[in-house]
C-alpha atoms as a PDB file:
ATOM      1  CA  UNK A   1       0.000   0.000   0.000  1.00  0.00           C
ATOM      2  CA  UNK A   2       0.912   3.776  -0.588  1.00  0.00           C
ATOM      3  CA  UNK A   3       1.913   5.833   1.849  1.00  0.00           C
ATOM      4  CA  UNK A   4      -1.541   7.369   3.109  1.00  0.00           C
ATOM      5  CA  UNK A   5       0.105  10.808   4.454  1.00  0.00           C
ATOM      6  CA  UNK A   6       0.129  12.673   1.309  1.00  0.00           C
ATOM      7  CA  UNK A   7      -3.584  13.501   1.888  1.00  0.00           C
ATOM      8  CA  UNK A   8      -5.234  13.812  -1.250  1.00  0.00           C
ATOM      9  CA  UNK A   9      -2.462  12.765  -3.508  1.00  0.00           C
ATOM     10  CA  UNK A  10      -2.458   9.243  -1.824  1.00  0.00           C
ATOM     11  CA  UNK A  11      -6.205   8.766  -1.035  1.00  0.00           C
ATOM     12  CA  UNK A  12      -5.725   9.411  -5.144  1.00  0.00           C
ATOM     13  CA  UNK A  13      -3.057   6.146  -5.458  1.00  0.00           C
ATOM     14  CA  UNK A  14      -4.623   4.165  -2.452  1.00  0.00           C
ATOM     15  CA  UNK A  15      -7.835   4.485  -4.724  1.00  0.00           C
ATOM     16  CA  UNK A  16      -6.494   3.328  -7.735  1.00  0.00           C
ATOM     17  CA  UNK A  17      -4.743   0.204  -6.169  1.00  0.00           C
ATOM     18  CA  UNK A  18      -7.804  -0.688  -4.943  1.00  0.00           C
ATOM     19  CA  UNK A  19      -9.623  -0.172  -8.319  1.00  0.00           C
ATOM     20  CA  UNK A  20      -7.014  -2.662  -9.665  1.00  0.00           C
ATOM     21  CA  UNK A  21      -8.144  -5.673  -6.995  1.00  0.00           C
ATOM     22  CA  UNK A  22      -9.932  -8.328  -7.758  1.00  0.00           C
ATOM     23  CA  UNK A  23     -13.336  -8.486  -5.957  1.00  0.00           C
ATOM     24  CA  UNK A  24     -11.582 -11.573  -3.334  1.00  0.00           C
ATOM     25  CA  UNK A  25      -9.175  -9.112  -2.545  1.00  0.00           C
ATOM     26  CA  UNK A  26     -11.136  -5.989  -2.202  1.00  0.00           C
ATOM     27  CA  UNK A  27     -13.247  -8.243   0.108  1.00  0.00           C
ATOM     28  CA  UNK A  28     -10.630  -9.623   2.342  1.00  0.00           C
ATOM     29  CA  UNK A  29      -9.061  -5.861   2.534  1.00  0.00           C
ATOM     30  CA  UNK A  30     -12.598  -5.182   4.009  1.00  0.00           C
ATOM     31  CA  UNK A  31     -13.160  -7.738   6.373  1.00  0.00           C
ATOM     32  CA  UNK A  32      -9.144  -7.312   7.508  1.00  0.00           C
ATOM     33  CA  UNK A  33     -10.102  -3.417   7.811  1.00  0.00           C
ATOM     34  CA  UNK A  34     -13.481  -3.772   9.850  1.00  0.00           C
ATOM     35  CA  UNK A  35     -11.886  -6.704  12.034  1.00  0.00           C
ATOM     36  CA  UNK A  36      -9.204  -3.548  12.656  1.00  0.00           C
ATOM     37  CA  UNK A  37     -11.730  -0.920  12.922  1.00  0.00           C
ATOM     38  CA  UNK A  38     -13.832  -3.148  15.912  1.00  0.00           C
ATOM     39  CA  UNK A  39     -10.322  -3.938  17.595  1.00  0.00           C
ATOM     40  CA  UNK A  40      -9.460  -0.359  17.704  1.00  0.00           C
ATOM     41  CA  UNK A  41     -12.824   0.616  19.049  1.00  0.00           C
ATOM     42  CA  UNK A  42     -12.244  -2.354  21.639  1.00  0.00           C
ATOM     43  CA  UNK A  43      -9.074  -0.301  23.030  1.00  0.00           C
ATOM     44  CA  UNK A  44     -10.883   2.723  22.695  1.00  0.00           C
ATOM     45  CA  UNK A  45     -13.534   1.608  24.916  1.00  0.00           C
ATOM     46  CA  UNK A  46     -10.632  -0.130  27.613  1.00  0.00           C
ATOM     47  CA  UNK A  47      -8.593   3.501  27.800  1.00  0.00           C
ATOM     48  CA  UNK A  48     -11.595   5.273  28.243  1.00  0.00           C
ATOM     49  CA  UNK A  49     -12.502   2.815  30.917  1.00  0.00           C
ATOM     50  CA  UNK A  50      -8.735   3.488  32.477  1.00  0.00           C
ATOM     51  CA  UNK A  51      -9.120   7.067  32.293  1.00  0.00           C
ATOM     52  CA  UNK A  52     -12.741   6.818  34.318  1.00  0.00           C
ATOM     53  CA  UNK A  53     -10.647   4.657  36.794  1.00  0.00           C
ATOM     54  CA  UNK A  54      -7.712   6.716  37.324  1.00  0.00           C
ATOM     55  CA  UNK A  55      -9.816  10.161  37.854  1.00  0.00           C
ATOM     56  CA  UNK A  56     -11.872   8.214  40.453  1.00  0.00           C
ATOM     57  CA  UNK A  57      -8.389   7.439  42.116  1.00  0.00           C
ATOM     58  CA  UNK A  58      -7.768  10.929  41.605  1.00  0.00           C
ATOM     59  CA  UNK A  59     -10.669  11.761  43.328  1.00  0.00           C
ATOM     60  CA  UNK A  60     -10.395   9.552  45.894  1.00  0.00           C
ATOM     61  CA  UNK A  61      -6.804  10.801  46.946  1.00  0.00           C
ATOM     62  CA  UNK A  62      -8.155  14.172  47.278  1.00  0.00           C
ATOM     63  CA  UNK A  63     -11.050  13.441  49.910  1.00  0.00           C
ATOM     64  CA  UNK A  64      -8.649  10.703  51.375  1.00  0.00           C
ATOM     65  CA  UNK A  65      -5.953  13.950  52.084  1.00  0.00           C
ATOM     66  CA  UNK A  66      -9.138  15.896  53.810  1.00  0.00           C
ATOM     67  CA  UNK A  67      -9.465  12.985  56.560  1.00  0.00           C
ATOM     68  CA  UNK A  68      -8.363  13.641  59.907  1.00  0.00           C
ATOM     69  CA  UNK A  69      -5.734  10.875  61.269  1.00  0.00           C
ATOM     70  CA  UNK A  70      -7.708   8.501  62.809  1.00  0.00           C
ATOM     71  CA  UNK A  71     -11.030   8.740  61.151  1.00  0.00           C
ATOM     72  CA  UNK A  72     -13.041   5.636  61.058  1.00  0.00           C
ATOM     73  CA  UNK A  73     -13.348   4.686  57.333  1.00  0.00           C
ATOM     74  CA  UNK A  74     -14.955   1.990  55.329  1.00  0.00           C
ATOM     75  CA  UNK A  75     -11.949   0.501  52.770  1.00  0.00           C
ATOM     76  CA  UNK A  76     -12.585  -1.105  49.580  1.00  0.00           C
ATOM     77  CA  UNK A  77     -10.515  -4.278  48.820  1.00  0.00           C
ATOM     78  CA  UNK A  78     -12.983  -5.369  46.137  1.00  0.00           C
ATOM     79  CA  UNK A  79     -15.469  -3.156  43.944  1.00  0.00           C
ATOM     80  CA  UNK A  80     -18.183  -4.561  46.127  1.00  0.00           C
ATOM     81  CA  UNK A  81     -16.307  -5.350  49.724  1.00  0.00           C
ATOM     82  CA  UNK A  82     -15.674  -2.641  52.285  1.00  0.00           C
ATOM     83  CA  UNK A  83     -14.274  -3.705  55.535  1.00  0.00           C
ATOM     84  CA  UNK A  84     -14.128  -0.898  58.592  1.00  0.00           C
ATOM     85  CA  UNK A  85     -10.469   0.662  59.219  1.00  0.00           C
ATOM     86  CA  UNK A  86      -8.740   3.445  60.482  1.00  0.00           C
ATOM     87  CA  UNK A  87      -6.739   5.946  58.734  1.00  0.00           C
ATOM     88  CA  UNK A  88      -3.452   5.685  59.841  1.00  0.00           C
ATOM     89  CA  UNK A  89      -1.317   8.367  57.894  1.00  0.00           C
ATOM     90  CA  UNK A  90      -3.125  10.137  55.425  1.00  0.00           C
ATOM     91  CA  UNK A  91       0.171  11.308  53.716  1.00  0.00           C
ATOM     92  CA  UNK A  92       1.233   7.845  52.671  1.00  0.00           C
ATOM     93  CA  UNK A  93      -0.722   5.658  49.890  1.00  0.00           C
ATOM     94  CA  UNK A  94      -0.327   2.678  48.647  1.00  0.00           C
ATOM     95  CA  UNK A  95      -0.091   2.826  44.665  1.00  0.00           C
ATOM     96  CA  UNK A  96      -0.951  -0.385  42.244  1.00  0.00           C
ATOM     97  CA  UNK A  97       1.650   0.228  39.258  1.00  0.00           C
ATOM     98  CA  UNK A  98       0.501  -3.375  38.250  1.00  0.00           C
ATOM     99  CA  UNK A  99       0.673  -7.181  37.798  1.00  0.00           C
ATOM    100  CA  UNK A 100       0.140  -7.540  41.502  1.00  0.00           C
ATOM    101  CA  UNK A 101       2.849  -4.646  42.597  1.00  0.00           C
ATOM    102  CA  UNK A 102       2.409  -1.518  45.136  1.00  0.00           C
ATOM    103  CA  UNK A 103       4.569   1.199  45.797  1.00  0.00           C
ATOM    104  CA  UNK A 104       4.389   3.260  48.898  1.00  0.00           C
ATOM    105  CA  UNK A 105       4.247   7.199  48.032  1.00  0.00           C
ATOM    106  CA  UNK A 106       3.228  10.625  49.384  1.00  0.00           C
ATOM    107  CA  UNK A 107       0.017  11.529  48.946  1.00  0.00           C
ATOM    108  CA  UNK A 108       1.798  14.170  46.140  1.00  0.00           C
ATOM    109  CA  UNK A 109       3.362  11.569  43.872  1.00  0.00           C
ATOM    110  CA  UNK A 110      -0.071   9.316  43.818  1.00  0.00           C
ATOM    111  CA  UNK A 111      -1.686  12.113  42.129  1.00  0.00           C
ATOM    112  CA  UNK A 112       1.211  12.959  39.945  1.00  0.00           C
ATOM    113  CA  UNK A 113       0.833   9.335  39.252  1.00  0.00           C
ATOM    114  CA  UNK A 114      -2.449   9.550  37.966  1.00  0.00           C
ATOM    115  CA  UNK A 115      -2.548  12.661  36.304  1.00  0.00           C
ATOM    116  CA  UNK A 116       0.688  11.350  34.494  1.00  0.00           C
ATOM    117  CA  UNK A 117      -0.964   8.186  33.285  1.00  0.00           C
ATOM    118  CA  UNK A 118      -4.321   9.751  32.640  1.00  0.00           C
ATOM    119  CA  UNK A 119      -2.281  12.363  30.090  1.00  0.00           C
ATOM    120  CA  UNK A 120      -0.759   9.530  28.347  1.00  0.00           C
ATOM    121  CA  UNK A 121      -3.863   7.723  27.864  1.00  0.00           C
ATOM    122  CA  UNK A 122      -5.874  10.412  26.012  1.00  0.00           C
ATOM    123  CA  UNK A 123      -2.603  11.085  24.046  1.00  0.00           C
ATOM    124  CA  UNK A 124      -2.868   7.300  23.100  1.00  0.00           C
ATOM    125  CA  UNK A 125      -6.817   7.994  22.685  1.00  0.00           C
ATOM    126  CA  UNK A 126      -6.593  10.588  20.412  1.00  0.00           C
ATOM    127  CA  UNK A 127      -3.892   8.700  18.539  1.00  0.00           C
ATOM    128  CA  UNK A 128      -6.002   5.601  18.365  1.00  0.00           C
ATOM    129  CA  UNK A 129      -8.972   7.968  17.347  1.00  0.00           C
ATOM    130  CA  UNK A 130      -6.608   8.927  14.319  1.00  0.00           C
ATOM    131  CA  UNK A 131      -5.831   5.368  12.982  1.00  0.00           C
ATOM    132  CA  UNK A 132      -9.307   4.528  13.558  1.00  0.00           C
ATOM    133  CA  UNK A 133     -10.494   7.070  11.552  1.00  0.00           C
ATOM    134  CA  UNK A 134      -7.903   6.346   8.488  1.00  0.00           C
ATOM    135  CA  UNK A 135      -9.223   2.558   8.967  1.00  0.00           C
ATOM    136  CA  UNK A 136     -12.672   3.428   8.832  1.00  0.00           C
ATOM    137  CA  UNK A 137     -12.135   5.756   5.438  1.00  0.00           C
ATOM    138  CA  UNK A 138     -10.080   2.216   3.839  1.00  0.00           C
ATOM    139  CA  UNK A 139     -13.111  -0.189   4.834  1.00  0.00           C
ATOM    140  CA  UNK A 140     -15.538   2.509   3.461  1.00  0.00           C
ATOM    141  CA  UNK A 141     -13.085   3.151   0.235  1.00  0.00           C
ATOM    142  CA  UNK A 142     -13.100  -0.480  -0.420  1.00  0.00           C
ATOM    143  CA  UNK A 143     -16.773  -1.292   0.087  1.00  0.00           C
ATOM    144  CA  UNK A 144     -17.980   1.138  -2.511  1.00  0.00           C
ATOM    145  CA  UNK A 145     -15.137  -0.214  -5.273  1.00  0.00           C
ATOM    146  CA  UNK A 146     -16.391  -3.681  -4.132  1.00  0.00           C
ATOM    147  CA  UNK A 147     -19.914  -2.501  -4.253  1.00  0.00           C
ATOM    148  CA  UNK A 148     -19.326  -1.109  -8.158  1.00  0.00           C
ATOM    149  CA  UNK A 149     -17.515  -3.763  -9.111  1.00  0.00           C
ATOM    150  CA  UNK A 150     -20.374  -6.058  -8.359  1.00  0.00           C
ATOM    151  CA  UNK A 151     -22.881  -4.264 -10.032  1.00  0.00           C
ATOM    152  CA  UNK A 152     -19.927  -4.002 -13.241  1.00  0.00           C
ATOM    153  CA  UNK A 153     -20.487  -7.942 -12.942  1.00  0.00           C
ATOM    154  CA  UNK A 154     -23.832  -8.107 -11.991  1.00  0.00           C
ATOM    155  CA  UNK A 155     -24.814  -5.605 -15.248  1.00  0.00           C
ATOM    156  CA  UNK A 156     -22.164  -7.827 -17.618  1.00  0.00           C
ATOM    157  CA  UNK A 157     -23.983 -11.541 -17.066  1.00  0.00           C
END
């Protein structure tokens, strides 16, 4: 395939090597292109569920910093199970980097934390937004050559 940076000039060439496909290959570019298209959407839908995640943390950290030592808390160790505790040293959390793994940090580098990773997931949002998009215009480019060629075969027999 072309490069497909050149804007117009190689939507121009992409179009033309897909004019020159047979209709088994302009319907395999397709299907590969859609199967891309629903992945990317898939990932999509997982950062965005990240970024909700990590602002909750966010959150959380801030109303955790307005305790008072000592305060009688409810903590979460599933999404559903609370058991009572105590907050101990409001300065000091516990982040999950992981695979299983915490690291002990100030209260500071938590949110740093997850304003850090929430940045680099919409930068790889809007990135995968991009690619989606230039997948999207292929599937769509290829369908209606498919679609005429058909009818070209369709309008010959």
């Amino acid at each position: 395939m072309a490069s497909r940076k050149g804007g117009s000039a190689g939507e121009g060439v992409r179009s033309l090597e897909l004019e020159k496909m047979s209709v088994e290959q302009l319907k395999a570019i397709k299907e590969q292109t859609d199967m891309e298209v629903n992945l990317l959407h898939d990932s999509l839908n997982n950062i965005r569920t990240a970024t909700s995640r990590l602002d909750n943390a966010s959150a959380a950290l801030h109303d955790l910093s307005l305790r008072p030592q000592g305060k009688k808390m409810l903590v979460p160790l599933t999404a559903s199970l609370y058991v009572p505790g105590t907050l101990d040293d409001a300065d000091k959390v516990l982040v999950d980097v992981g695979t299983g793994y915490f690291i002990e940090k100030t209260m500071a580098e938590g949110k740093d934390y997850c304003d850090r990773k929430i940045k680099l997931l919409k930068s790889n949002f809007d990135q995968l937004i991009e690619v989606a998009a230039k997948k999207k215009n292929l599937a769509d480019e290829a369908g209606v050559i498919l679609q005429a060629k058909l009818k070209q075969m369709a309008a010959t027999t």
